[in-house]
C-alpha atoms as a PDB file:
ATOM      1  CA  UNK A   1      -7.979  14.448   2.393  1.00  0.00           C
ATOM      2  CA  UNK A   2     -10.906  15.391   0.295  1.00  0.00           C
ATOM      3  CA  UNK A   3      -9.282  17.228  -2.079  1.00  0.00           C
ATOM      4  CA  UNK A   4      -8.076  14.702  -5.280  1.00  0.00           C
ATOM      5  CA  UNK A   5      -4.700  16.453  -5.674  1.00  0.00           C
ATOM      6  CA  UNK A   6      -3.611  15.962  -1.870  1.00  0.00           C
ATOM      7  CA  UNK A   7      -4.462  12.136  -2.235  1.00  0.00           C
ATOM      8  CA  UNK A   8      -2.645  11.752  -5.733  1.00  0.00           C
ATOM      9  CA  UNK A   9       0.210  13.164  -3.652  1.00  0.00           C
ATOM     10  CA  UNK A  10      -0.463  10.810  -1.036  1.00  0.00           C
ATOM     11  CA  UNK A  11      -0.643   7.906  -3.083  1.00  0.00           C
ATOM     12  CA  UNK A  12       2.346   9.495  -5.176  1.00  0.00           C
ATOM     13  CA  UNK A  13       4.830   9.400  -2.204  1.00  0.00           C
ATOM     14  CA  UNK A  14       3.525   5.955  -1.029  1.00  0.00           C
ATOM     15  CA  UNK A  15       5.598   4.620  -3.726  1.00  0.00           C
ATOM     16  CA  UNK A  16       8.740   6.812  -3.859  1.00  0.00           C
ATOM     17  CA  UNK A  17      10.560   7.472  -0.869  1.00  0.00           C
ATOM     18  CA  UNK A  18      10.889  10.903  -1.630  1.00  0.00           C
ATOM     19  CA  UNK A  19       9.672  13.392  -4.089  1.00  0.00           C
ATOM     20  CA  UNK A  20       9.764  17.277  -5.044  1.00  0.00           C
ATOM     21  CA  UNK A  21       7.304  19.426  -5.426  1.00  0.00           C
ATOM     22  CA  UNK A  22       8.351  19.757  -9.005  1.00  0.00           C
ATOM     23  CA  UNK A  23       8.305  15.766  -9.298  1.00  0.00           C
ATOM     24  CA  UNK A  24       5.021  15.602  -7.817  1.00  0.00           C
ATOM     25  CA  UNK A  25       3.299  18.496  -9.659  1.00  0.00           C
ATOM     26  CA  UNK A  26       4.479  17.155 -12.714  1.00  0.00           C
ATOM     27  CA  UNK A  27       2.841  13.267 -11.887  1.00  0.00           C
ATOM     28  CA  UNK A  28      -0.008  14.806 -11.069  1.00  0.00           C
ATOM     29  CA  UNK A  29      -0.479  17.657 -13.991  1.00  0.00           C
ATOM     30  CA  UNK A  30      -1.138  20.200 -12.137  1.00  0.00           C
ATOM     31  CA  UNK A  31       0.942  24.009 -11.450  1.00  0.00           C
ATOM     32  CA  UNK A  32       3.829  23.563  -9.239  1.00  0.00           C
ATOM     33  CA  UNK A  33       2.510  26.862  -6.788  1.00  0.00           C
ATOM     34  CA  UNK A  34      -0.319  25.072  -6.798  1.00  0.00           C
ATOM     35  CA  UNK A  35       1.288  21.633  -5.890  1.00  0.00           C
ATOM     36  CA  UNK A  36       3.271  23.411  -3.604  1.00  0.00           C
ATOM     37  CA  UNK A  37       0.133  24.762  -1.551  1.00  0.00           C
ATOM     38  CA  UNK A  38      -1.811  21.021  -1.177  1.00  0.00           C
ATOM     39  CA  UNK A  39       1.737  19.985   0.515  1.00  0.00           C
ATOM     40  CA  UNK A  40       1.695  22.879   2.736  1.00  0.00           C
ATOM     41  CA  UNK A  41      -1.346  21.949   3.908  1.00  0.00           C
ATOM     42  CA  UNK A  42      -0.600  18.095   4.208  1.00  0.00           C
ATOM     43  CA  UNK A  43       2.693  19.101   5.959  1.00  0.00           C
ATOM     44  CA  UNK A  44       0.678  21.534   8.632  1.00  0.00           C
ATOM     45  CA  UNK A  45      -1.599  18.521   9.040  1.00  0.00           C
ATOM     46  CA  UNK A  46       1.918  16.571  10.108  1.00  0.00           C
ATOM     47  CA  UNK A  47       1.715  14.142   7.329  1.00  0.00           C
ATOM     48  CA  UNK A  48       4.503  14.841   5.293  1.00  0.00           C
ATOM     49  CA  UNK A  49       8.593  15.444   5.997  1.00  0.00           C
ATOM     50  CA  UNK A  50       9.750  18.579   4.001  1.00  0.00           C
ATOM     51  CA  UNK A  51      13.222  18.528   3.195  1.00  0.00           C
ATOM     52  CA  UNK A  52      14.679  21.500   1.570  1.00  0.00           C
ATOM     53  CA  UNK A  53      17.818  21.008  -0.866  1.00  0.00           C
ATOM     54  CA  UNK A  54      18.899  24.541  -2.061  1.00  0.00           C
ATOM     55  CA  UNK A  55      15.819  26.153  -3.690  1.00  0.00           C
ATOM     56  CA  UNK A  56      14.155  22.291  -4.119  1.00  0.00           C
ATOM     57  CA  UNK A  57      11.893  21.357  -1.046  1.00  0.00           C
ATOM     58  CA  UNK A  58      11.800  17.843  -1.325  1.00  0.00           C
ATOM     59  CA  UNK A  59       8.717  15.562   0.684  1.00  0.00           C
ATOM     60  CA  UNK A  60       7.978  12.368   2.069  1.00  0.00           C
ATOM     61  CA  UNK A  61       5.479  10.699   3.652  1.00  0.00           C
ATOM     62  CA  UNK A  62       5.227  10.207   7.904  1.00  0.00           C
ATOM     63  CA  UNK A  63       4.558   6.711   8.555  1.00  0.00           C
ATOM     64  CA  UNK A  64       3.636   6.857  11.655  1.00  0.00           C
ATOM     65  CA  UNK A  65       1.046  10.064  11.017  1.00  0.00           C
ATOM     66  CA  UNK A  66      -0.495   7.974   8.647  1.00  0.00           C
ATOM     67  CA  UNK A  67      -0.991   5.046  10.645  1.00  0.00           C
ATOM     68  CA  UNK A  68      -3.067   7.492  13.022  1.00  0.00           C
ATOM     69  CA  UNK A  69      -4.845   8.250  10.227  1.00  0.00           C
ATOM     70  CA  UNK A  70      -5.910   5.226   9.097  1.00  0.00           C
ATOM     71  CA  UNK A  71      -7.332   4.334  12.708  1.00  0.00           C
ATOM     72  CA  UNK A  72      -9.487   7.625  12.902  1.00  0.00           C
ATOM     73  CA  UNK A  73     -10.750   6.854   9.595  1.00  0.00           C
ATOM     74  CA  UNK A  74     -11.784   3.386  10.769  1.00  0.00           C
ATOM     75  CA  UNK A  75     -13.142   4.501  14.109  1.00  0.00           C
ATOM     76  CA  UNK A  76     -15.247   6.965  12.092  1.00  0.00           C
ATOM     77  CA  UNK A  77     -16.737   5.251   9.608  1.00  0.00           C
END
């Protein structure tokens, strides 16, 4: 998660329930293809739902991925 625009996402989602790429790239300023690759990623990593509506893929976060997360990152720090 080193990359700022995959935590803004993060942090983004942690207050919505769900949000589309287009929601999300426009919080954040940034392209949506570009948007749309940093959730790729997170959702390969297994920390984010992808819903698709139509043409809209909307995300969410995975609880319980994250909670994984946060004990790695306190058993490596």
């Amino acid at each position: 998660m080193s990359q700022a625009s995959r935590l803004g996402a993060v942090r983004a989602l942690a207050n919505e329930a769900e949000l589309s790429v287009g929601e999300l790239a426009a919080k954040l300023s940034i392209p949506t293809n570009t948007m749309s690759t940093h959730l790729a990623i997170l959702r390969d990593a297994g920390l984010l739902h992808a819903r698709r509506d139509g043409r809209t893929v909307h995300y969410s976060l995975k609880p319980e991925a994250l909670e994984e997360l946060v004990v790695w990152l306190k058993k490596s720090a």
